[in-house]
PDB file of N, CA and C in Angstrom:
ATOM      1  N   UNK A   1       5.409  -2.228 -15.726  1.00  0.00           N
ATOM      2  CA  UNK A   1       5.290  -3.378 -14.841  1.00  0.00           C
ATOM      3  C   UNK A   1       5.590  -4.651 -15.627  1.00  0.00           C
ATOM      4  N   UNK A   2       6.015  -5.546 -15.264  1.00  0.00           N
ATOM      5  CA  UNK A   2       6.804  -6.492 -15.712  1.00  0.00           C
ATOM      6  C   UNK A   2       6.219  -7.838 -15.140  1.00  0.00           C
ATOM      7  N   UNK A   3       6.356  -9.233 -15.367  1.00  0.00           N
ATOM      8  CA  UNK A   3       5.149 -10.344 -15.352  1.00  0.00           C
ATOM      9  C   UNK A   3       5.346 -10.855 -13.523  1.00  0.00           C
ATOM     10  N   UNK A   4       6.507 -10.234 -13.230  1.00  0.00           N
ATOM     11  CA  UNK A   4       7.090 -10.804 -11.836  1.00  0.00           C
ATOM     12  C   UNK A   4       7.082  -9.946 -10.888  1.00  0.00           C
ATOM     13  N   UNK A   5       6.476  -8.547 -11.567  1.00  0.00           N
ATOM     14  CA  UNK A   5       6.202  -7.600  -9.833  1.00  0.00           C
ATOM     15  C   UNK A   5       4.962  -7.305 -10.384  1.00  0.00           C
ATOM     16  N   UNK A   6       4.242  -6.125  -9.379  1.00  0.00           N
ATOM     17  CA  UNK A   6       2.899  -5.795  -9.484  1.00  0.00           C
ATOM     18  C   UNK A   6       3.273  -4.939  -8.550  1.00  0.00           C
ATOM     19  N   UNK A   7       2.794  -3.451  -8.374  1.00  0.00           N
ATOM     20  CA  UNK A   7       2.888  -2.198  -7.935  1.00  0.00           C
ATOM     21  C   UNK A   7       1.227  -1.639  -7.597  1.00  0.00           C
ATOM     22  N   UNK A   8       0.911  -1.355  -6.421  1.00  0.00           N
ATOM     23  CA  UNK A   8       0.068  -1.108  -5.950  1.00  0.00           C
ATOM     24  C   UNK A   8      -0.004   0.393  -6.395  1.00  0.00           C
ATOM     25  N   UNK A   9      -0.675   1.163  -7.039  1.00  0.00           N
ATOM     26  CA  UNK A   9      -1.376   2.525  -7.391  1.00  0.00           C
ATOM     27  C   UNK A   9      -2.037   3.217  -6.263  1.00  0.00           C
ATOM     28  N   UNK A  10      -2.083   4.528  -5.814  1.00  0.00           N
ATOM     29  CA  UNK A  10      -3.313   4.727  -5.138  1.00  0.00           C
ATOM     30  C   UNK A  10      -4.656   5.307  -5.709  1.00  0.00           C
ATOM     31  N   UNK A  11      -5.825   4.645  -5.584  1.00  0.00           N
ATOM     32  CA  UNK A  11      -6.722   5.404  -6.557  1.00  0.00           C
ATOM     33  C   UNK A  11      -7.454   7.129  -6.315  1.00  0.00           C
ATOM     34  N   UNK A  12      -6.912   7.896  -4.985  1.00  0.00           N
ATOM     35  CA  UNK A  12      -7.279   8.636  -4.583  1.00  0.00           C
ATOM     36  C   UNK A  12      -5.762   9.783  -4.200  1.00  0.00           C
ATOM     37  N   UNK A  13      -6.259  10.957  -4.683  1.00  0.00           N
ATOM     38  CA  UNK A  13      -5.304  11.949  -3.545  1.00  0.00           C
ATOM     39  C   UNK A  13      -5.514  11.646  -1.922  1.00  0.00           C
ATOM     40  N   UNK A  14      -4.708  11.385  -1.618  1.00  0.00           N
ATOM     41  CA  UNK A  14      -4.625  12.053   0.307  1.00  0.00           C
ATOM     42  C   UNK A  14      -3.501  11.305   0.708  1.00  0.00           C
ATOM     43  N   UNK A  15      -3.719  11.538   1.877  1.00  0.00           N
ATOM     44  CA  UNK A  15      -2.851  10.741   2.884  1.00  0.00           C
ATOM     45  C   UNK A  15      -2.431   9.454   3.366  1.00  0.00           C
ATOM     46  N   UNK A  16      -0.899   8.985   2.662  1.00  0.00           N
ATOM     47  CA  UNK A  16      -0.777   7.413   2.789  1.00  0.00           C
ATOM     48  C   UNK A  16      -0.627   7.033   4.465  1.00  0.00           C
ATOM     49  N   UNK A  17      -0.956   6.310   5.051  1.00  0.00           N
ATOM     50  CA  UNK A  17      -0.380   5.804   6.259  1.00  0.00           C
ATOM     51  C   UNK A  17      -0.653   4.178   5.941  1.00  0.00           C
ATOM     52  N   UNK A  18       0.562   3.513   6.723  1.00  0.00           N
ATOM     53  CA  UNK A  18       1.576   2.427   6.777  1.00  0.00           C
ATOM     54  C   UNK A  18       0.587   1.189   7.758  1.00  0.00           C
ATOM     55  N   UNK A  19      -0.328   2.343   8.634  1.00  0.00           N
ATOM     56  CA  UNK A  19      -1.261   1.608   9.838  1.00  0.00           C
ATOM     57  C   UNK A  19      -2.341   2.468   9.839  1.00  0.00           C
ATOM     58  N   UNK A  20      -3.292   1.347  10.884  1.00  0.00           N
ATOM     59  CA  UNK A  20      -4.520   1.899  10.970  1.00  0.00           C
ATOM     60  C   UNK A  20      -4.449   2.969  12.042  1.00  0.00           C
ATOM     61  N   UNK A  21      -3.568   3.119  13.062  1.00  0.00           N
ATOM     62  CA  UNK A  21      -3.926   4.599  13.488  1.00  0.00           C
ATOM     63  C   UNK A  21      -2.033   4.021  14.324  1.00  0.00           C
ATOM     64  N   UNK A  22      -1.983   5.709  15.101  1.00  0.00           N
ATOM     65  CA  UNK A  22      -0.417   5.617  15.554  1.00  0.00           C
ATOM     66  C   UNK A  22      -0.054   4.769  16.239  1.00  0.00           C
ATOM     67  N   UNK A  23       0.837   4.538  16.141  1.00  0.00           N
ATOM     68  CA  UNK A  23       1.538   3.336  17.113  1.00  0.00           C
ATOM     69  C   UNK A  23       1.108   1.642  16.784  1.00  0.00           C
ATOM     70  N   UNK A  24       0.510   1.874  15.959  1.00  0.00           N
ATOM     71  CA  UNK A  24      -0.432   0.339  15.654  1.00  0.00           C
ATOM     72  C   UNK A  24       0.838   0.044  14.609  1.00  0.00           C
ATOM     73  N   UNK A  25       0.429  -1.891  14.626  1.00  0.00           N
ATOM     74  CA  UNK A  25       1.720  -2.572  13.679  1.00  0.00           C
ATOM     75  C   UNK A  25       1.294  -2.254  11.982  1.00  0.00           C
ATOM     76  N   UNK A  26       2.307  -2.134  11.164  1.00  0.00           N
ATOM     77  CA  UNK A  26       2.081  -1.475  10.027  1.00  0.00           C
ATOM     78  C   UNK A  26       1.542  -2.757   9.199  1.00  0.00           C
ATOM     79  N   UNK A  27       0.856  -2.676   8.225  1.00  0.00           N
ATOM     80  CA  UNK A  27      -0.326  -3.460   7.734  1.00  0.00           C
ATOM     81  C   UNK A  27       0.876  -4.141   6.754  1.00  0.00           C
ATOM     82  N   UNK A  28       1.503  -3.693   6.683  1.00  0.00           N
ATOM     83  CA  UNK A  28       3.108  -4.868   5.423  1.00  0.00           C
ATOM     84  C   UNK A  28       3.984  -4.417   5.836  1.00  0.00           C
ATOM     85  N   UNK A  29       5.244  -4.801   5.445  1.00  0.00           N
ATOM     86  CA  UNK A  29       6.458  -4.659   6.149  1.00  0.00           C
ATOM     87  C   UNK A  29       7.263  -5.569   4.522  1.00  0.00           C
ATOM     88  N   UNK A  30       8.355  -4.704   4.449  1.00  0.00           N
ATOM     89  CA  UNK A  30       9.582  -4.876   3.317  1.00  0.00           C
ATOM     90  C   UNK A  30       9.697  -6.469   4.000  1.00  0.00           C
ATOM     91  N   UNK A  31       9.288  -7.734   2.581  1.00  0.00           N
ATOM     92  CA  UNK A  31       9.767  -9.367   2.847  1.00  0.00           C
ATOM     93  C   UNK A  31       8.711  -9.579   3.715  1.00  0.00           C
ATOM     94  N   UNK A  32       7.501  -8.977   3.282  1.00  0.00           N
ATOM     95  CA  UNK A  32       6.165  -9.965   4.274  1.00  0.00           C
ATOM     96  C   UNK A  32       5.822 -10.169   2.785  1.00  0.00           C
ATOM     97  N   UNK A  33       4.907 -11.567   2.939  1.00  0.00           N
ATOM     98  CA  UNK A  33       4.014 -12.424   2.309  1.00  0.00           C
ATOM     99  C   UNK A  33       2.723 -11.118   2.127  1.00  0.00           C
ATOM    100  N   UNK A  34       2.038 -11.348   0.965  1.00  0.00           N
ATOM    101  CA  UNK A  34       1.346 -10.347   1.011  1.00  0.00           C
ATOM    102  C   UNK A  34      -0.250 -11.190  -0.067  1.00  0.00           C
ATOM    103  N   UNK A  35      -1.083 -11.567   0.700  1.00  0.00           N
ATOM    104  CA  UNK A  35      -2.403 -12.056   0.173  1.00  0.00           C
ATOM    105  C   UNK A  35      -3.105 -11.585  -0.793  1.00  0.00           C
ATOM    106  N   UNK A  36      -4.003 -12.144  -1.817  1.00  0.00           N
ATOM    107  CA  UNK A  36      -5.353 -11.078  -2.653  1.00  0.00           C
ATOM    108  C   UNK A  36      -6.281 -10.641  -1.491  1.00  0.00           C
ATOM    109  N   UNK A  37      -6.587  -9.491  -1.462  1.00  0.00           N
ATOM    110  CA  UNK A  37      -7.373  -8.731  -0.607  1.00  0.00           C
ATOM    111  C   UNK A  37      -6.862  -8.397   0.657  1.00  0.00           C
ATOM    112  N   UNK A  38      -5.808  -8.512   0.979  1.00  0.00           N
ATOM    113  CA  UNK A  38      -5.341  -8.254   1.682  1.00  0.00           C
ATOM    114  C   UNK A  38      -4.863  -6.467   2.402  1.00  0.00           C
ATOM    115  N   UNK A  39      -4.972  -6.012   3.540  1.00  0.00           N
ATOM    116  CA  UNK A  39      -4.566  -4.839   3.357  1.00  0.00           C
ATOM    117  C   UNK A  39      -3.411  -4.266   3.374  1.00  0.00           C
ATOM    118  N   UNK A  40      -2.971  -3.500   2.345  1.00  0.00           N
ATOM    119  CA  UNK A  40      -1.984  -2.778   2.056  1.00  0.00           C
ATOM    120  C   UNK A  40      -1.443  -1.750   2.641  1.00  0.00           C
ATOM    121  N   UNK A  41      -2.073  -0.692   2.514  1.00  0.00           N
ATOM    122  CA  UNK A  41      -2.391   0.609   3.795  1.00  0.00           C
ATOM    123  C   UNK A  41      -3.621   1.092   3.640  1.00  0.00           C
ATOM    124  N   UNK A  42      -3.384   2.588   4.087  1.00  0.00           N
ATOM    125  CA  UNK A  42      -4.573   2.952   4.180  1.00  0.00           C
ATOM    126  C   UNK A  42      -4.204   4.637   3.873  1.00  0.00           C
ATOM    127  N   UNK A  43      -5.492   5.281   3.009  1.00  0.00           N
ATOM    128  CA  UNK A  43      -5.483   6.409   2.341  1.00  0.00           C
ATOM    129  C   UNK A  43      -6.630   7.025   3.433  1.00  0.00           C
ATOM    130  N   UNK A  44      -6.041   8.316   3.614  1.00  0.00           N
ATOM    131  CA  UNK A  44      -6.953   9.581   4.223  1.00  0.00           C
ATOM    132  C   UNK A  44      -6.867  10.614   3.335  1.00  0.00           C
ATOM    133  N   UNK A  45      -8.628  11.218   2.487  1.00  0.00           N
ATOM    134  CA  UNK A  45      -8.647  12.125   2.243  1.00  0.00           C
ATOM    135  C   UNK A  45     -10.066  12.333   2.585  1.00  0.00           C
ATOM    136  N   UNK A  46     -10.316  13.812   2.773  1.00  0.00           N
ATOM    137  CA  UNK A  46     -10.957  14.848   3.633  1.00  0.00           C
ATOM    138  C   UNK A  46     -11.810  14.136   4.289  1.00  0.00           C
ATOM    139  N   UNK A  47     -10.783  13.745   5.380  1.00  0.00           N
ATOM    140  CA  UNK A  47     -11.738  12.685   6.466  1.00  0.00           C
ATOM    141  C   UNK A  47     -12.121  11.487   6.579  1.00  0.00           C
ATOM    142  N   UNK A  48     -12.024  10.852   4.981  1.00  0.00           N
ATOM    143  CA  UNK A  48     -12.717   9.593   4.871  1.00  0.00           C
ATOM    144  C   UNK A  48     -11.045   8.666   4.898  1.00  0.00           C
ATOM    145  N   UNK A  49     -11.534   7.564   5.461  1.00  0.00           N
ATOM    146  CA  UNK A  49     -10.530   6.629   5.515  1.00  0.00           C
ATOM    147  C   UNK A  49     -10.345   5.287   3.754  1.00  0.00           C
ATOM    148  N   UNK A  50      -9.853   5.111   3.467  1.00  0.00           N
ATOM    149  CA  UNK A  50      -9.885   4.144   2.581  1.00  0.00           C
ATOM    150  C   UNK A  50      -8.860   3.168   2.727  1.00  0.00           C
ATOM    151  N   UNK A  51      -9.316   1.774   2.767  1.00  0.00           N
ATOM    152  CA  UNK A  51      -8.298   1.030   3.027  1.00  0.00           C
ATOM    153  C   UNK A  51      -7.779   0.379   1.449  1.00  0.00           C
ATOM    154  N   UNK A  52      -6.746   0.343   1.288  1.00  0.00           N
ATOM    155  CA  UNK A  52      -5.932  -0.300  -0.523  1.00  0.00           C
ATOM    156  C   UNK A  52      -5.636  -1.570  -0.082  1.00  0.00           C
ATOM    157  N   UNK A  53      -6.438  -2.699  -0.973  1.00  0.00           N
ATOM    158  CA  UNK A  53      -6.264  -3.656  -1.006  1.00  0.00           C
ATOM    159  C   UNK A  53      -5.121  -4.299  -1.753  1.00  0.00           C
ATOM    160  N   UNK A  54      -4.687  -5.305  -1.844  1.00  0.00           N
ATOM    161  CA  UNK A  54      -3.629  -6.292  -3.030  1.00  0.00           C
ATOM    162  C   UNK A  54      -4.361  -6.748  -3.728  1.00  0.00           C
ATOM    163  N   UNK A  55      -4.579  -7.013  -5.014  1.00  0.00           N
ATOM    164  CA  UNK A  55      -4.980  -7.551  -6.074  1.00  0.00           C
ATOM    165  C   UNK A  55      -4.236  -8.702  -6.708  1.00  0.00           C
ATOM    166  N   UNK A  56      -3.063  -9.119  -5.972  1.00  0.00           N
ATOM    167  CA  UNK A  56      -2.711  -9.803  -6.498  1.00  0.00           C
ATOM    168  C   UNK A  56      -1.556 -10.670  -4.974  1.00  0.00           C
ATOM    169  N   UNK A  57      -1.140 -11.755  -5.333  1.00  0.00           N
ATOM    170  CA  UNK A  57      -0.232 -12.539  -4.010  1.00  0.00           C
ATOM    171  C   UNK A  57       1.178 -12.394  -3.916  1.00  0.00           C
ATOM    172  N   UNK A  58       2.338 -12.223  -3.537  1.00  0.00           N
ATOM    173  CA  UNK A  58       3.433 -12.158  -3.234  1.00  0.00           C
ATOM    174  C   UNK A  58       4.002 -11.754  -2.345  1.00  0.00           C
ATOM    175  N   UNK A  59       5.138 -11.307  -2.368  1.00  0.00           N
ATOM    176  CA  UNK A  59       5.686 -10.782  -1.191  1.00  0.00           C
ATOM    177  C   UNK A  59       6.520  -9.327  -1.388  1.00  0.00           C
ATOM    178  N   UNK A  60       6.047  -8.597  -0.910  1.00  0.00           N
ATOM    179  CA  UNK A  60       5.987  -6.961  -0.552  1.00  0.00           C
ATOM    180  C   UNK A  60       7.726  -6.888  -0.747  1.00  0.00           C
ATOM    181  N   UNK A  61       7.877  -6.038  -1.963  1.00  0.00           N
ATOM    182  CA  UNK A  61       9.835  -5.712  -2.298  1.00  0.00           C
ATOM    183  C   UNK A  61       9.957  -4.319  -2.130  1.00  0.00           C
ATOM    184  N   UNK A  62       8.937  -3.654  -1.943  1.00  0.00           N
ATOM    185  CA  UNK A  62       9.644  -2.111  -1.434  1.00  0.00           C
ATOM    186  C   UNK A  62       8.220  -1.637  -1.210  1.00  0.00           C
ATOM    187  N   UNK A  63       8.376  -0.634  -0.143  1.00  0.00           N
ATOM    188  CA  UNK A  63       7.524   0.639   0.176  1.00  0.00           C
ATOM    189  C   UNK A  63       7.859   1.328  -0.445  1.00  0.00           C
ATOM    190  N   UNK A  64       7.126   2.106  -1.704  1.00  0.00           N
ATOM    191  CA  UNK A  64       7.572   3.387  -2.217  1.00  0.00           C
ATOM    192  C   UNK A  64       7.379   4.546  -1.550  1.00  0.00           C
ATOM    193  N   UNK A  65       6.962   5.625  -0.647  1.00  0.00           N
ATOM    194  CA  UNK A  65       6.374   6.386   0.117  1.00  0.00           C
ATOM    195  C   UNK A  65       6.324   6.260   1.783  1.00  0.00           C
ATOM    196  N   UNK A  66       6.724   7.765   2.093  1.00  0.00           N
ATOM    197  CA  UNK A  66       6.546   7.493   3.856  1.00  0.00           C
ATOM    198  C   UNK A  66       5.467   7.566   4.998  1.00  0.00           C
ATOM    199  N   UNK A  67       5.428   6.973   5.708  1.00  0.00           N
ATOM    200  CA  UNK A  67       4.123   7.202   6.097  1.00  0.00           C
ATOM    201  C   UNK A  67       3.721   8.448   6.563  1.00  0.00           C
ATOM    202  N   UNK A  68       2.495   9.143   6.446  1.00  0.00           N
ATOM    203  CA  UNK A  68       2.415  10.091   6.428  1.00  0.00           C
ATOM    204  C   UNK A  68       2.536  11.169   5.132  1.00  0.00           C
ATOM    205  N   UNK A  69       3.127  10.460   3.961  1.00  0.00           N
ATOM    206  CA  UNK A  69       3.236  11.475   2.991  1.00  0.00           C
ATOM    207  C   UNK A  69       2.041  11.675   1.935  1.00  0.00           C
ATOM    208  N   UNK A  70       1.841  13.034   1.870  1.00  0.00           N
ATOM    209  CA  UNK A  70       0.529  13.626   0.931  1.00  0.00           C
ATOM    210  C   UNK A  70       0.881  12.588  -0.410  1.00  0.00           C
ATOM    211  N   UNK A  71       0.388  12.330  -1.431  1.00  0.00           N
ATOM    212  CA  UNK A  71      -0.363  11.587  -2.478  1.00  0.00           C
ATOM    213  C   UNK A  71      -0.662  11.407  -3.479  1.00  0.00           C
ATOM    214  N   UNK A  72      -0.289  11.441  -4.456  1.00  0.00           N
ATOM    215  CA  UNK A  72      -1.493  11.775  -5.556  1.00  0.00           C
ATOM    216  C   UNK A  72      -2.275  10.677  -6.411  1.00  0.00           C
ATOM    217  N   UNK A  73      -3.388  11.214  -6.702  1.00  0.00           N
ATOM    218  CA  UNK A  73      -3.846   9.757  -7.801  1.00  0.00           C
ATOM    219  C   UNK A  73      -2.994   8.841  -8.586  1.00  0.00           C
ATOM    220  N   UNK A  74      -2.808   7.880  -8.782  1.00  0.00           N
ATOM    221  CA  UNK A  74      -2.046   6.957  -9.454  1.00  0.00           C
ATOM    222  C   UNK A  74      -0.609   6.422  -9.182  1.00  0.00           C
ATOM    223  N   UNK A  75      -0.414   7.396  -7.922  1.00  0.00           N
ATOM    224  CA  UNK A  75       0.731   7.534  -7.357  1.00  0.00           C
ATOM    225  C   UNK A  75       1.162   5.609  -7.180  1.00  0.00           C
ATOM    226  N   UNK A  76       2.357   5.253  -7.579  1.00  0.00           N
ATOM    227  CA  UNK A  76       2.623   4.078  -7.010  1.00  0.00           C
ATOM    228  C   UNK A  76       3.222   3.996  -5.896  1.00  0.00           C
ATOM    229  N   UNK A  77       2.576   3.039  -4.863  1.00  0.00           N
ATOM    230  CA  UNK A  77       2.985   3.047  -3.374  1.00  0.00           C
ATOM    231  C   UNK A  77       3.587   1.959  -2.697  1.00  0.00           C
ATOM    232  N   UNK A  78       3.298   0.762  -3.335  1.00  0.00           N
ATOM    233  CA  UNK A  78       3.677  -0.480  -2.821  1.00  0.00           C
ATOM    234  C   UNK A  78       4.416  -1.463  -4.196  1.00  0.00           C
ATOM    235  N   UNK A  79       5.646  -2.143  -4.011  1.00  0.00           N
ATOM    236  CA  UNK A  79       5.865  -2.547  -5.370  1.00  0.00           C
ATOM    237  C   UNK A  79       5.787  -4.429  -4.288  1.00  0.00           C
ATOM    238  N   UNK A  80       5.337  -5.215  -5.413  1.00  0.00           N
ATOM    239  CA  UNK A  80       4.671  -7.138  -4.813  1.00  0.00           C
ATOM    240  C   UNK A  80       5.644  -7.658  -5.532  1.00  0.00           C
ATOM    241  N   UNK A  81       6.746  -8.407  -5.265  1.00  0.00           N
ATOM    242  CA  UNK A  81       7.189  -9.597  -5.847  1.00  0.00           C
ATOM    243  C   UNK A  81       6.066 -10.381  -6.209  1.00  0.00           C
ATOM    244  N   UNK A  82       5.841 -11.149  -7.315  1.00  0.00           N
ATOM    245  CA  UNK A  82       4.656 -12.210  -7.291  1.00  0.00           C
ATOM    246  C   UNK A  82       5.192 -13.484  -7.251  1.00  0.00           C
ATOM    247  N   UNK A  83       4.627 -14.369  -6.556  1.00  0.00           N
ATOM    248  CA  UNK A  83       5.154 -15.406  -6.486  1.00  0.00           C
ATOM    249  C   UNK A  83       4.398 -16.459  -7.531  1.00  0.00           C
TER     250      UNK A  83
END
Protein backbone atom coordinates (compact mmCIF):
# COMPACT_ATOMS: atom_id res chain seq x y z
CA UNK A 1 0.00 0.00 0.00
CA UNK A 2 1.33 3.16 -1.00
CA UNK A 3 0.73 6.90 0.83
CA UNK A 4 -2.20 7.69 -1.85
CA UNK A 5 -4.48 4.55 -1.72
CA UNK A 6 -5.68 2.54 1.25
CA UNK A 7 -7.32 -0.95 0.60
CA UNK A 8 -9.96 -2.13 2.77
CA UNK A 9 -9.05 -5.93 4.21
CA UNK A 10 -11.79 -8.13 5.37
CA UNK A 11 -11.25 -9.12 8.95
CA UNK A 12 -13.42 -12.27 8.76
CA UNK A 13 -14.08 -15.37 6.33
CA UNK A 14 -17.66 -15.21 4.76
CA UNK A 15 -19.68 -13.63 2.54
CA UNK A 16 -18.97 -10.18 0.83
CA UNK A 17 -22.18 -8.35 -0.25
CA UNK A 18 -22.08 -4.82 -1.99
CA UNK A 19 -25.70 -4.03 0.10
CA UNK A 20 -27.59 -4.49 2.97
CA UNK A 21 -29.99 -6.99 1.58
CA UNK A 22 -31.20 -7.64 -2.39
CA UNK A 23 -32.15 -5.15 -4.47
CA UNK A 24 -31.10 -2.38 -1.97
CA UNK A 25 -28.55 0.56 -3.35
CA UNK A 26 -24.96 -0.72 -2.93
CA UNK A 27 -23.24 0.96 0.11
CA UNK A 28 -20.12 2.47 -2.55
CA UNK A 29 -20.03 2.54 -5.99
CA UNK A 30 -16.53 2.82 -8.32
CA UNK A 31 -15.86 7.28 -8.02
CA UNK A 32 -18.08 7.70 -4.83
CA UNK A 33 -16.60 9.89 -2.08
CA UNK A 34 -16.06 7.56 0.64
CA UNK A 35 -16.08 8.95 4.61
CA UNK A 36 -14.08 7.61 8.05
CA UNK A 37 -16.64 5.24 9.33
CA UNK A 38 -18.39 5.04 6.79
CA UNK A 39 -19.96 1.79 5.36
CA UNK A 40 -18.16 -0.16 3.00
CA UNK A 41 -20.07 -3.46 2.71
CA UNK A 42 -21.06 -5.92 4.54
CA UNK A 43 -19.62 -9.53 5.57
CA UNK A 44 -21.92 -12.69 6.29
CA UNK A 45 -20.51 -15.46 8.19
CA UNK A 46 -22.51 -18.25 9.87
CA UNK A 47 -25.37 -15.99 10.14
CA UNK A 48 -23.94 -13.07 11.72
CA UNK A 49 -23.92 -9.93 9.69
CA UNK A 50 -20.83 -7.58 9.96
CA UNK A 51 -20.76 -4.34 8.57
CA UNK A 52 -16.70 -3.05 7.23
CA UNK A 53 -16.18 0.24 7.94
CA UNK A 54 -13.49 2.94 6.08
CA UNK A 55 -10.81 3.93 8.21
CA UNK A 56 -9.77 6.31 6.30
CA UNK A 57 -11.48 9.35 3.54
CA UNK A 58 -11.37 9.27 -0.23
CA UNK A 59 -12.86 8.17 -3.00
CA UNK A 60 -13.56 4.42 -3.76
CA UNK A 61 -10.99 3.35 -7.17
CA UNK A 62 -12.01 -0.20 -7.49
CA UNK A 63 -14.18 -3.00 -6.04
CA UNK A 64 -11.96 -5.86 -5.75
CA UNK A 65 -14.62 -8.80 -5.38
CA UNK A 66 -18.25 -9.68 -6.52
CA UNK A 67 -20.99 -9.44 -4.68
CA UNK A 68 -21.83 -12.42 -3.34
CA UNK A 69 -18.36 -13.93 -3.44
CA UNK A 70 -17.09 -16.38 -0.51
CA UNK A 71 -13.92 -14.60 1.33
CA UNK A 72 -11.21 -15.04 3.13
CA UNK A 73 -9.52 -13.33 6.11
CA UNK A 74 -7.38 -10.51 4.98
CA UNK A 75 -8.77 -10.77 1.75
CA UNK A 76 -8.52 -7.17 0.12
CA UNK A 77 -11.92 -5.91 -1.00
CA UNK A 78 -12.16 -2.32 -1.52
CA UNK A 79 -9.08 -0.25 -2.86
CA UNK A 80 -9.73 4.27 -1.46
CA UNK A 81 -8.03 6.84 -3.45
CA UNK A 82 -7.14 9.18 -0.45
CA UNK A 83 -7.68 12.44 -0.86
Amino acid sequence: MDKKNYTIHSPIMGTFYRASSPGEKSFVETGQKIAINDVACVIESMKIFTEIRSEKEGTVSKILVENEELIMKDQALIEIKLD
